[in-house]
Structures are given as C-alpha cells and as structure tokens.
N, C-alpha and C. Protein backbone atom coordinates (compact mmCIF):
# COMPACT_ATOMS: atom_id res chain seq x y z
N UNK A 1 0.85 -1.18 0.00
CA UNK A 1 0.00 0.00 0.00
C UNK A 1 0.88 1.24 0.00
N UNK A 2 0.81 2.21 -0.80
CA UNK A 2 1.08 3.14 -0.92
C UNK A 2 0.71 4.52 -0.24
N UNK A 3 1.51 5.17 0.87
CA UNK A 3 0.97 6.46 1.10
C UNK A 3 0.77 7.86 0.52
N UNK A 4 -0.57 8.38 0.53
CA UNK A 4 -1.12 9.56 -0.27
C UNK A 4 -0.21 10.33 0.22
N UNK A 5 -0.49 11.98 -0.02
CA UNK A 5 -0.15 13.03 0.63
C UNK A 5 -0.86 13.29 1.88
N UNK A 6 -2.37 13.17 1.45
CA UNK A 6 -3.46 12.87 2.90
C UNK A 6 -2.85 12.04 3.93
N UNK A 7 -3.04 11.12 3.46
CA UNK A 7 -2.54 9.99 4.34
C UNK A 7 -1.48 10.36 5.52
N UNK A 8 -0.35 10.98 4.52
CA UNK A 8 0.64 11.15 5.50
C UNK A 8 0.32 12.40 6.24
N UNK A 9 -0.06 13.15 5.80
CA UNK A 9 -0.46 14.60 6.73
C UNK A 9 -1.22 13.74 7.59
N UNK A 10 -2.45 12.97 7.50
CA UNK A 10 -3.23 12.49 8.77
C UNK A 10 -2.02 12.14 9.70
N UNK A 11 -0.87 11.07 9.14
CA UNK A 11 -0.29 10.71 10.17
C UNK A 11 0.39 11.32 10.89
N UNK A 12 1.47 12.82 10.05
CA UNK A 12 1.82 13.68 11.08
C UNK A 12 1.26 13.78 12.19
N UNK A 13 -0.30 14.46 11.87
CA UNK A 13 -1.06 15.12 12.63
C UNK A 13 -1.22 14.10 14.39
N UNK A 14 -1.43 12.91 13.77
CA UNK A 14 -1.60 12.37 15.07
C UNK A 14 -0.26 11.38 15.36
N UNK A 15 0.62 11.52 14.96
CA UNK A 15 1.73 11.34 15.82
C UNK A 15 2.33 12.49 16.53
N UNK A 16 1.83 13.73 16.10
CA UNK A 16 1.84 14.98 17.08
C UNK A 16 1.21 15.09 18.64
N UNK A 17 -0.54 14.75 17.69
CA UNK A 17 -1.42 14.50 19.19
C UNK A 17 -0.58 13.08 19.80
N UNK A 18 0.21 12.24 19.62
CA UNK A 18 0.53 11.09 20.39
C UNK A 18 1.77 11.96 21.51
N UNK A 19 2.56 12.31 20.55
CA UNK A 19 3.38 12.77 21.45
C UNK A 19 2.78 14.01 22.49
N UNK A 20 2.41 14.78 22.23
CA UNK A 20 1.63 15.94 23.30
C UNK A 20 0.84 14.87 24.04
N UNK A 21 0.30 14.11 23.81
CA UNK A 21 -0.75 13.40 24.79
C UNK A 21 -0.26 12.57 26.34
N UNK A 22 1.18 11.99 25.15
CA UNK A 22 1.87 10.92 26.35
C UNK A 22 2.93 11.55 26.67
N UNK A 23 3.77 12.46 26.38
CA UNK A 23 4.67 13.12 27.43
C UNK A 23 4.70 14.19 28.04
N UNK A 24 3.49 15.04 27.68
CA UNK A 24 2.87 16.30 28.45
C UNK A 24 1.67 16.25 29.13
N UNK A 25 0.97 15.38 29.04
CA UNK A 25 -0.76 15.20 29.54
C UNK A 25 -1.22 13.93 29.95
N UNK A 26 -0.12 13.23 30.50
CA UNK A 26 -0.01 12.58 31.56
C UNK A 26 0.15 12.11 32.35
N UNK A 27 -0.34 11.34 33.64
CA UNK A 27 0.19 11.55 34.81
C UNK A 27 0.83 10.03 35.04
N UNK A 28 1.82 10.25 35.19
CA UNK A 28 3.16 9.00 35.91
C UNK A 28 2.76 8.56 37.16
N UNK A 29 2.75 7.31 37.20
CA UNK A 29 2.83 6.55 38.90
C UNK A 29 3.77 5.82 38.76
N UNK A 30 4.73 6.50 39.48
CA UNK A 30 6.01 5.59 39.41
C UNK A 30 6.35 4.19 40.55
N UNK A 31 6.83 3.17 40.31
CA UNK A 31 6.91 2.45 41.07
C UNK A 31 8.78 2.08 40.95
N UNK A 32 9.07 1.87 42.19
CA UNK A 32 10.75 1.85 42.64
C UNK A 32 11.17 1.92 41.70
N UNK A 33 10.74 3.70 41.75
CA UNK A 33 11.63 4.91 40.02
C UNK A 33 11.22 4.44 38.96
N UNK A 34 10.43 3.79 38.48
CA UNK A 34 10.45 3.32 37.03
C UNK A 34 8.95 3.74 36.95
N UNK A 35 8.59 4.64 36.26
CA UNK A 35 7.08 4.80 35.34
C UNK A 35 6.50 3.32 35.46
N UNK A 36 5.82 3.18 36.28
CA UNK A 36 4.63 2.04 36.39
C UNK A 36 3.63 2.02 35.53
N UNK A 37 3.05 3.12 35.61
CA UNK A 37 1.83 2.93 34.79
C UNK A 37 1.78 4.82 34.75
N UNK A 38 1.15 5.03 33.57
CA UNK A 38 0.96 6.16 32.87
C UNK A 38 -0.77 6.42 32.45
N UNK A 39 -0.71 6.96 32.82
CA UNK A 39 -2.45 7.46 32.84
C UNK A 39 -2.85 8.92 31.99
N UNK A 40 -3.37 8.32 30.82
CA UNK A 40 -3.78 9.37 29.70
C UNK A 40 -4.25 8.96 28.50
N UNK A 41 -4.39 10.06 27.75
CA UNK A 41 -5.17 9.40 26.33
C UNK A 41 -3.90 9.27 25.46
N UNK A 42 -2.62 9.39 25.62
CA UNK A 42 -1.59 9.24 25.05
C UNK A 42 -1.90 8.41 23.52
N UNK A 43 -2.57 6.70 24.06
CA UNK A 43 -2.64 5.80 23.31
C UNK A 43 -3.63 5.68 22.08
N UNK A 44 -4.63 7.20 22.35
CA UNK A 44 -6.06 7.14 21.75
C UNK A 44 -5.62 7.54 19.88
N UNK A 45 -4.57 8.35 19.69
CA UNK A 45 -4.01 8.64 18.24
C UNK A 45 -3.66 7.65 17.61
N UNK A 46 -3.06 6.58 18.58
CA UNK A 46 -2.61 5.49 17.82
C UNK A 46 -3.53 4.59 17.49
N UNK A 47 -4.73 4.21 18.00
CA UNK A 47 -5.73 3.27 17.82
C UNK A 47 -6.65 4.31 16.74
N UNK A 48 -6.92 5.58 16.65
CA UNK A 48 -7.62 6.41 15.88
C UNK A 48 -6.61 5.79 14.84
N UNK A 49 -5.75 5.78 14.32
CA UNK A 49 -4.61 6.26 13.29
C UNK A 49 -4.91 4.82 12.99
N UNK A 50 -5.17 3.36 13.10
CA UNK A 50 -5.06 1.97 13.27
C UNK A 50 -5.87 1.85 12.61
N UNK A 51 -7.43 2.33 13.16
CA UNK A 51 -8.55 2.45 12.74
C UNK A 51 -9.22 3.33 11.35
N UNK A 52 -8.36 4.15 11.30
CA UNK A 52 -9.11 5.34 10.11
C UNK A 52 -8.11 4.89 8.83
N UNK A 53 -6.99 4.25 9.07
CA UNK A 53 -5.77 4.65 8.18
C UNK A 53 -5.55 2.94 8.13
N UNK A 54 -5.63 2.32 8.50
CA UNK A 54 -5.25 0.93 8.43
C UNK A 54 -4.10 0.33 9.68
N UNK A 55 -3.64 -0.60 9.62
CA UNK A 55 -2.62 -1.36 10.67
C UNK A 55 -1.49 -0.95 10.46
N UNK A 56 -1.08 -0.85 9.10
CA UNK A 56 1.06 -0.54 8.43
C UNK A 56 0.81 0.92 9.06
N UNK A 57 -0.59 1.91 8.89
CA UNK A 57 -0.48 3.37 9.27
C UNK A 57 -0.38 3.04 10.80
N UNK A 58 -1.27 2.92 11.54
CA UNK A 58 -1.50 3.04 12.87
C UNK A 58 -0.25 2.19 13.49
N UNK A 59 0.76 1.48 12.65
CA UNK A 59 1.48 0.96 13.57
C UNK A 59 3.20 1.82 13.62
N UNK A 60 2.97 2.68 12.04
CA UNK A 60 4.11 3.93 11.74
C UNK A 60 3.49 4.94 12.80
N UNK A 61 2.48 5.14 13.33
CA UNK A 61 2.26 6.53 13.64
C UNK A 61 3.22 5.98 15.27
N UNK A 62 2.52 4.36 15.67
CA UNK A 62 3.39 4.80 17.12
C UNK A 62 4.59 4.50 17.30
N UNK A 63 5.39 3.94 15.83
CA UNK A 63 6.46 3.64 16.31
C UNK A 63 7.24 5.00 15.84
N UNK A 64 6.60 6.21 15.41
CA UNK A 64 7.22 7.33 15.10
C UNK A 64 7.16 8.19 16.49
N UNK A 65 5.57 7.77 16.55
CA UNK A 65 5.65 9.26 18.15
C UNK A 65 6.40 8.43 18.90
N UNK A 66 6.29 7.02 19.36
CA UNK A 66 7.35 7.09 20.08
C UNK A 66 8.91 7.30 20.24
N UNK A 67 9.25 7.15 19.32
CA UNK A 67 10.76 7.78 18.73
C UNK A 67 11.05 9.06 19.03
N UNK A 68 10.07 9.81 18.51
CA UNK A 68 10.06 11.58 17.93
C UNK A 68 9.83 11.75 20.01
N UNK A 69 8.91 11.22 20.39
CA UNK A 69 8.48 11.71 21.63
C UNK A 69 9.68 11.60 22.96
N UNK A 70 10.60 10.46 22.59
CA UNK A 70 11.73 10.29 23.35
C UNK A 70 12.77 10.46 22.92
N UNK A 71 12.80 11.93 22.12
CA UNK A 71 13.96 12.60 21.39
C UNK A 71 13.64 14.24 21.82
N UNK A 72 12.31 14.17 22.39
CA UNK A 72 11.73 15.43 22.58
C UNK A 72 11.84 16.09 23.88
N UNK A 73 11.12 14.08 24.87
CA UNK A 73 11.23 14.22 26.06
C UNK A 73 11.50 13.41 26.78
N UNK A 74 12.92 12.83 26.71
CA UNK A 74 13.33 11.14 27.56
C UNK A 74 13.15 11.07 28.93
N UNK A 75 12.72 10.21 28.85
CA UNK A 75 12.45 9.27 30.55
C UNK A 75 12.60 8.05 30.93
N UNK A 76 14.04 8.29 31.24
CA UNK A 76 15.08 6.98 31.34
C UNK A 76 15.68 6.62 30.09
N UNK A 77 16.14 5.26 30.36
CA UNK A 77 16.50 4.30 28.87
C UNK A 77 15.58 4.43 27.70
N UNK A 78 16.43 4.32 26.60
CA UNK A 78 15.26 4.27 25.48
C UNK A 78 15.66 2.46 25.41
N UNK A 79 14.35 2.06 25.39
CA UNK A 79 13.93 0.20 25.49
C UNK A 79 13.08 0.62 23.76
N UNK A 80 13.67 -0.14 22.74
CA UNK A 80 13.22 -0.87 21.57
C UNK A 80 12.10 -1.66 21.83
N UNK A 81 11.66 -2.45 22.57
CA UNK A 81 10.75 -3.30 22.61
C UNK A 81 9.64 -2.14 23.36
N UNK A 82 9.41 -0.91 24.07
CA UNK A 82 8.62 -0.02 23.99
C UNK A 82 8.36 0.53 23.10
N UNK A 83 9.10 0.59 22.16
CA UNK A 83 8.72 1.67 21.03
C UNK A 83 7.66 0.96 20.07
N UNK A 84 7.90 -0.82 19.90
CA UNK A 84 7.56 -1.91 19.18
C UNK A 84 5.78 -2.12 19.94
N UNK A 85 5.82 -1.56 21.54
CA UNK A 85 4.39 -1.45 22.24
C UNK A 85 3.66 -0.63 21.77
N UNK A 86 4.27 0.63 21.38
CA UNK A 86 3.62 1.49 21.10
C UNK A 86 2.94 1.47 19.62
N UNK A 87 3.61 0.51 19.00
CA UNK A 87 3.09 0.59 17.28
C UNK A 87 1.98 -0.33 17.38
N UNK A 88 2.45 -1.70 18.23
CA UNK A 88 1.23 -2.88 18.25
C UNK A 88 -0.30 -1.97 18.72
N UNK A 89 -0.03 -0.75 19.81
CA UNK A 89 -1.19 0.15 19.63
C UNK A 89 -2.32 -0.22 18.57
N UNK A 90 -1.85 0.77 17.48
CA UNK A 90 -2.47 1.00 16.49
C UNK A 90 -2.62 0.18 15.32
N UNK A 91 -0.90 -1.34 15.25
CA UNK A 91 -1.15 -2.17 14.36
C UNK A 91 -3.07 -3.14 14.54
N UNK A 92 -2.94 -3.84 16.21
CA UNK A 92 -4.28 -4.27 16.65
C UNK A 92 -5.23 -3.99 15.71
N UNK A 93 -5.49 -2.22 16.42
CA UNK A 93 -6.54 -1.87 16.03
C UNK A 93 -7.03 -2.29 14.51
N UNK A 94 -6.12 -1.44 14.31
CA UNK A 94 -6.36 -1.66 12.13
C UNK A 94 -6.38 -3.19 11.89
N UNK A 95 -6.19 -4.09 12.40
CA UNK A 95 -5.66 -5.52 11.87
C UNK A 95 -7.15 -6.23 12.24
N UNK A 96 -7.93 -5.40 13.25
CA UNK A 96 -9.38 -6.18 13.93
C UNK A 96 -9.87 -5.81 12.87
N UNK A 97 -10.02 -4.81 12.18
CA UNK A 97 -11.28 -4.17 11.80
C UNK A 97 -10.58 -3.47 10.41
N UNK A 98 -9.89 -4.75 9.32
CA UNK A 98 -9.68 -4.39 8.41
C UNK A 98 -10.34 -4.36 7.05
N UNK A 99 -11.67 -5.01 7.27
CA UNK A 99 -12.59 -4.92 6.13
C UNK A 99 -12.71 -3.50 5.98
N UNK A 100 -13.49 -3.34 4.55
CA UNK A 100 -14.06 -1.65 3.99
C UNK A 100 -14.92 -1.41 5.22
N UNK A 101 -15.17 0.13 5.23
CA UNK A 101 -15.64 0.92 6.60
C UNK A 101 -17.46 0.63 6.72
N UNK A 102 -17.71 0.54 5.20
CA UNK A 102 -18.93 0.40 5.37
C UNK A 102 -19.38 -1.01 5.78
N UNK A 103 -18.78 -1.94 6.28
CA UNK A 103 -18.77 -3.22 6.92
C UNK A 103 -18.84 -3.56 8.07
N UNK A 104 -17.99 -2.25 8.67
CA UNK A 104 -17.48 -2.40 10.49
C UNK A 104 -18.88 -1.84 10.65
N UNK A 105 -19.25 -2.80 12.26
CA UNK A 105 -20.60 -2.17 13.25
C UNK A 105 -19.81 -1.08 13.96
N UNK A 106 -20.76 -0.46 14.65
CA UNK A 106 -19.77 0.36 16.09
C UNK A 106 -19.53 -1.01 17.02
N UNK A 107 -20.24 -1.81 17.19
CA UNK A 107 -19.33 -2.47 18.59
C UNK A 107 -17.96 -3.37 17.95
N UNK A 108 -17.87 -3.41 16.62
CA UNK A 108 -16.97 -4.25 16.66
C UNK A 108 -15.70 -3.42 16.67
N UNK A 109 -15.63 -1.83 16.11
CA UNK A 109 -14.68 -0.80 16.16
C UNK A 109 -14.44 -0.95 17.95
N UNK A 110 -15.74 -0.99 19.03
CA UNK A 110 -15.53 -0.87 20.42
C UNK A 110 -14.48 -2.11 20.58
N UNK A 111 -14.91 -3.22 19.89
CA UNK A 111 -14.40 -4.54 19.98
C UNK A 111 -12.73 -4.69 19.87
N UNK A 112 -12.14 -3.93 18.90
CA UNK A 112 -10.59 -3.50 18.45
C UNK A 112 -10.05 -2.89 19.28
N UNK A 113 -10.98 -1.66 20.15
CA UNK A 113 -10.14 -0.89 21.02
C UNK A 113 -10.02 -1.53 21.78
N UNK A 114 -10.75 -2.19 22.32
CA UNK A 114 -11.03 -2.92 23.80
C UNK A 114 -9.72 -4.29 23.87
N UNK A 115 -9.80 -4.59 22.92
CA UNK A 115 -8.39 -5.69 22.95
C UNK A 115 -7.02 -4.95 22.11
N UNK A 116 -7.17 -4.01 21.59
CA UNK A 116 -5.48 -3.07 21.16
C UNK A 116 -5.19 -2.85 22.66
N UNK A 117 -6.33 -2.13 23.31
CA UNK A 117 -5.78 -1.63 24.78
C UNK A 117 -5.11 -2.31 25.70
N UNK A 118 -6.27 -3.70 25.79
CA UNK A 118 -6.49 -4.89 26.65
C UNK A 118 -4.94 -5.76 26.58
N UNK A 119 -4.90 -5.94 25.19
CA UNK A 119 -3.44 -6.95 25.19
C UNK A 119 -1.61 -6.23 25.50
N UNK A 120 -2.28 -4.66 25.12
CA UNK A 120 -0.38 -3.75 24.93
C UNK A 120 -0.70 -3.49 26.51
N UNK A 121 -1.53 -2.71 27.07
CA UNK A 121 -1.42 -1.84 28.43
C UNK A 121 -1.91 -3.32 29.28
N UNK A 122 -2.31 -3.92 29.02
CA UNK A 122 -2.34 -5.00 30.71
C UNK A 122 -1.51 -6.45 30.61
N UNK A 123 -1.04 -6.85 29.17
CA UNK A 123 -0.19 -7.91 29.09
C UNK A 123 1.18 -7.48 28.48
N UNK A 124 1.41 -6.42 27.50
CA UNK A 124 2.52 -6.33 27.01
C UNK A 124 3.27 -5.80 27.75
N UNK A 125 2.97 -4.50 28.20
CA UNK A 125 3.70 -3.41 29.00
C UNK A 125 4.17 -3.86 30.21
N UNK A 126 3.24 -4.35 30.99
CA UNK A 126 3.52 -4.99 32.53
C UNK A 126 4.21 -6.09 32.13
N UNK A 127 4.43 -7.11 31.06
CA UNK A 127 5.71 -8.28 30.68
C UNK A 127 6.59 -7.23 30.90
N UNK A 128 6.99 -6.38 29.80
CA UNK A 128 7.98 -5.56 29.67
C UNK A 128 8.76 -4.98 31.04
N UNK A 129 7.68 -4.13 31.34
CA UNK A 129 8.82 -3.60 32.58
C UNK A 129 9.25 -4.64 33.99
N UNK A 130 8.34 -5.76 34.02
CA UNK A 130 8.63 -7.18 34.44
C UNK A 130 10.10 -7.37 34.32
N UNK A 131 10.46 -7.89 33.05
CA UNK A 131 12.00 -8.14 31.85
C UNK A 131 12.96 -7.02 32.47
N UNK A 132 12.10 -5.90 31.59
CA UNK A 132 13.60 -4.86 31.81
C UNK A 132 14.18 -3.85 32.96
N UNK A 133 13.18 -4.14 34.10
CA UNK A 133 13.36 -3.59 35.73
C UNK A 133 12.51 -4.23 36.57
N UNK A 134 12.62 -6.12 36.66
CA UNK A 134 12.30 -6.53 37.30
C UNK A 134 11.38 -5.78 38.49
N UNK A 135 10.36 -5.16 37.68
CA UNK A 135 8.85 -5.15 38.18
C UNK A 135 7.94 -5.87 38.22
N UNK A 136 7.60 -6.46 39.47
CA UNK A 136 6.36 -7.95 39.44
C UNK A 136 5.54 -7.09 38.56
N UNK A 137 5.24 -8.41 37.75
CA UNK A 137 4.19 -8.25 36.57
C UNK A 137 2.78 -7.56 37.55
N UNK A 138 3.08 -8.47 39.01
CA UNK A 138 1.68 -8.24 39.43
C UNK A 138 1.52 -7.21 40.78
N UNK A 139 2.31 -6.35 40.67
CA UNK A 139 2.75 -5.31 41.49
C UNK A 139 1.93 -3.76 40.81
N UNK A 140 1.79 -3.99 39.34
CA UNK A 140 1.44 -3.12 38.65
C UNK A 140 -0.17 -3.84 37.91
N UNK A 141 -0.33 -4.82 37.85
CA UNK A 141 -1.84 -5.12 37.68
C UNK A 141 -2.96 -4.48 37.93
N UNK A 142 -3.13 -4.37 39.24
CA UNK A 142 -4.30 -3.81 39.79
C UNK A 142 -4.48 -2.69 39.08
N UNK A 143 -3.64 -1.22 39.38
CA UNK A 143 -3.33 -0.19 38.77
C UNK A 143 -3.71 -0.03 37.38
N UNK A 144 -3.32 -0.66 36.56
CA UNK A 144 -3.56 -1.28 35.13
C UNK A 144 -4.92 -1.44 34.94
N UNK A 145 -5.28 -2.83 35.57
CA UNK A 145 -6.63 -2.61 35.17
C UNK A 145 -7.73 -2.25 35.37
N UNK A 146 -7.38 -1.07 36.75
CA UNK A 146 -8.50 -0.04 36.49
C UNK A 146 -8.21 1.44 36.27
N UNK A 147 -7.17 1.59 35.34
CA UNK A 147 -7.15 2.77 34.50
C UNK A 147 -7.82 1.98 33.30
N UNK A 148 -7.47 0.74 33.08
CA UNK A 148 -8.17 0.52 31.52
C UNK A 148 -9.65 0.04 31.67
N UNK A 149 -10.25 0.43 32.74
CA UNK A 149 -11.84 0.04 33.64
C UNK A 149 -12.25 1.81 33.15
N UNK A 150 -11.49 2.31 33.12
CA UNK A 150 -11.84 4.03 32.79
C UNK A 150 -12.06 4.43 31.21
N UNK A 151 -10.49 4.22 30.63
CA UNK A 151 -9.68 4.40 29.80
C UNK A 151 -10.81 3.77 28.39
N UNK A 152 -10.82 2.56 28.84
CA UNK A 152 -11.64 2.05 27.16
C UNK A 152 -12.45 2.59 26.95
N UNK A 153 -13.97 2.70 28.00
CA UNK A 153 -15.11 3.27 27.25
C UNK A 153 -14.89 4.51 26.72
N UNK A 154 -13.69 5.43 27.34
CA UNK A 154 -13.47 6.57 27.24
C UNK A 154 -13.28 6.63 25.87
N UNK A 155 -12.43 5.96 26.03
CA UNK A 155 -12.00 5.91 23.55
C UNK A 155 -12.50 5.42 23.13
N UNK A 156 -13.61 4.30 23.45
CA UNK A 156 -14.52 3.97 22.56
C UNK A 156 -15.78 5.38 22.54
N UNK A 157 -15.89 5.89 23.63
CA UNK A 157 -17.15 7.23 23.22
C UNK A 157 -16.14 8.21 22.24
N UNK A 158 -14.97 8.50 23.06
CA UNK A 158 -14.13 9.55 21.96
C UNK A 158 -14.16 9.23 20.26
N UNK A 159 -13.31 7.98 20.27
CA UNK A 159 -12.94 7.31 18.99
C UNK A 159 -14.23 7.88 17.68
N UNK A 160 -15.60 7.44 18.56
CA UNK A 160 -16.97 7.38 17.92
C UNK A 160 -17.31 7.95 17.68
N UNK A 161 -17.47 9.49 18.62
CA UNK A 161 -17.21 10.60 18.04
C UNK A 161 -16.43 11.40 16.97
N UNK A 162 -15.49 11.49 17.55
CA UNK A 162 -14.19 11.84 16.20
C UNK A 162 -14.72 11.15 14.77
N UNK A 163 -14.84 9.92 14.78
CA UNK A 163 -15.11 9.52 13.59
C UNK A 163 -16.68 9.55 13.01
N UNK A 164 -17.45 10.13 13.85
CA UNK A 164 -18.98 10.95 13.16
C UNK A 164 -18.11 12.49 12.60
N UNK A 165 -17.69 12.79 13.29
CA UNK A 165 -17.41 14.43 13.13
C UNK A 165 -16.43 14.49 11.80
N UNK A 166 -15.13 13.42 12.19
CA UNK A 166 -14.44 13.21 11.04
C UNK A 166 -15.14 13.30 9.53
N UNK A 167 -15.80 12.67 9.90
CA UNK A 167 -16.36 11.41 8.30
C UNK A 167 -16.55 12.48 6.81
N UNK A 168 -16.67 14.13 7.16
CA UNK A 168 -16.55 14.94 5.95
C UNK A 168 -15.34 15.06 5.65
N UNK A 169 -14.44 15.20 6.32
CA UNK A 169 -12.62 15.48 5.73
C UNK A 169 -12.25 13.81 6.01
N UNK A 170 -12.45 13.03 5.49
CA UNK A 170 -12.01 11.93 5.62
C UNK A 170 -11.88 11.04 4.36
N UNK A 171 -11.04 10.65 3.52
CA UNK A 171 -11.18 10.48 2.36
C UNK A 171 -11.62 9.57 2.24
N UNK A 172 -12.57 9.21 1.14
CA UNK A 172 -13.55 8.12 0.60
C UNK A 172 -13.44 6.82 1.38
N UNK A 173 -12.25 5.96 1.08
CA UNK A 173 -11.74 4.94 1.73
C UNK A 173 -11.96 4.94 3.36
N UNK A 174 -11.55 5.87 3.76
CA UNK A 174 -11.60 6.03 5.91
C UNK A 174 -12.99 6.30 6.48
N UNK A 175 -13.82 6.96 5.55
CA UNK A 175 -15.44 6.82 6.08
C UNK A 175 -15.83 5.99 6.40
N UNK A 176 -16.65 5.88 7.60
CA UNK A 176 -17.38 5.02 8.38
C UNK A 176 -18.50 5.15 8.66
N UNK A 177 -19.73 4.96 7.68
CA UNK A 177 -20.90 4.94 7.49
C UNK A 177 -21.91 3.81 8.76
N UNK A 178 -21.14 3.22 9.48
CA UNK A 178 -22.19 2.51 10.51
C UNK A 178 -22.31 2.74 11.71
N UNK A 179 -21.46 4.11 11.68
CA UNK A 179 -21.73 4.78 13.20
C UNK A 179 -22.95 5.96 13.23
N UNK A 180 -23.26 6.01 11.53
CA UNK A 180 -24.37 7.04 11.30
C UNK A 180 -25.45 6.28 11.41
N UNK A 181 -25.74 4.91 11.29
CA UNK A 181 -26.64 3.79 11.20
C UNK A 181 -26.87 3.71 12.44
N UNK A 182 -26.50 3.43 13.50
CA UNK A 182 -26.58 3.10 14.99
C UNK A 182 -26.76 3.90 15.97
C-alpha cells in the first residue's frame, strides 16, 4: 500500500497528538523509580490512526511518536521493545477491523479498542517492565486494570465521536458509514 499526501499529513497530525498526549498530559505513577503505569489518552491517536488509516499506518504513527516523543522528552532508557508497544497500539486496532468501513458495526470498532488496549497496556507493557526492571508483573496489575476500567469506554465514546465528526474530511476509503446507522 502506498501512502497519499493525505494519508501522510493524517499521520503527522496524530503522531503529534501522540506525542503531546503521552509526554505532556499525563500523569506518571512511578513504582521503585520506574514509570509504572501512565495514565492518559496518550494511546487514543494510535488506535484512531489503526482504525481510520489501516494497521502498516496506525502501527508507523506509534512507532514514530514514540521515537520523535523520546527525542523530545526522555524518561530513562530508550527500550526498543517499547517503542515496538507502542506501534502494536495502532497495528491491533487496524488488523481487527480491516474490512471496507462500510462493513465495520460500532461495537466491533468498540471490539478492536477494547483488545489493542487490553493486550499492549495490561499484558505487554507490565511483561515488559517485568524483563527490563524486574517489576512484578503483578505489582502493577491492579493499577492497570482499572485505569483501563476508565480508559476504554473513554475511547470507545471519543474514537466514535471523532469519527462521526471526522467522516466529511475523511477520504472516501476512511469513512465510516455505521456509526451514522446506529
């Protein structure tokens, strides 16, 4: 697949909102010094970007903001296999719900967020900092999963929105005609 000019301006745009989201607008709970868990919509550009643009897009947008974002604003080590969390973001999304737009229901778009979120922020991330600063996986659980007890419906109402409001500047292909149905 080939990227438009659109295309890529969309992706600027929200690998911008990724980075402003997750290293300025939100809040750190650190556990013995290490960012435990991070609480924000940081992740919501990348699952938008997954979703509107496909999986190869949504999975460039996070492995860019995260790059661009820890060149901007580091916190700690830069870990490769974070940056690789941050793309599975938005790869998920796009990879659930890759039929044409006029195909997807709204719950099954709810359905993509709910496991992009579900599998990177409560199984990938907590492996990860497990591995690379022997943090009990289950020291940071709880925490986890009730920011993502908040967090999902939140981007599934956002997401749903954006993409009613979207759907006039959205080129032919990224319209999503079954959120106007429902």
């Amino acid at each position: 697949m080939r990227f438009t000019t659109r295309t890529i301006a969309y992706m600027a745009m929200l690998v911008a909102l990724n980075i402003i989201l997750t290293r300025f607008f939100s809040v750190r709970i650190p556990f013995e010094g290490v960012d435990g868990i991070r609480l924000g919509f940081g992740s919501l550009p990348l699952v938008l970007g997954g979703l509107m643009l496909g999986a190869r897009a949504g999975f460039l947008i996070g492995v860019i903001g995260d790059l661009a974002g820890f060149a901007i604003s580091p916190s700690g080590l830069y870990l490769p296999t974070f940056t690789l969390a941050a793309g599975l973001h938005g790869w998920l999304a796009g990879i659930l719900t890759r039929r044409p737009w006029s195909e997807i229901a709204t719950w099954q778009i709810y359905l993509a967020i709910g496991i992009s979120q579900g599998v990177v922020s409560l199984l990938i991330t907590p492996t990860l900092l497990s591995l690379h600063f022997a943090l009990p996986f289950w020291l940071t659980l709880p925490g986890r999963l009730a920011s993502q007890a908040i967090l999902i419906p939140c981007y599934c109402v956002l997401i749903g929105v954006l993409l009613q409001r979207l759907s006039w500047i959205l080129p032919y292909s990224v319209k999503c005609r079954s959120l106007s149905r429902q």
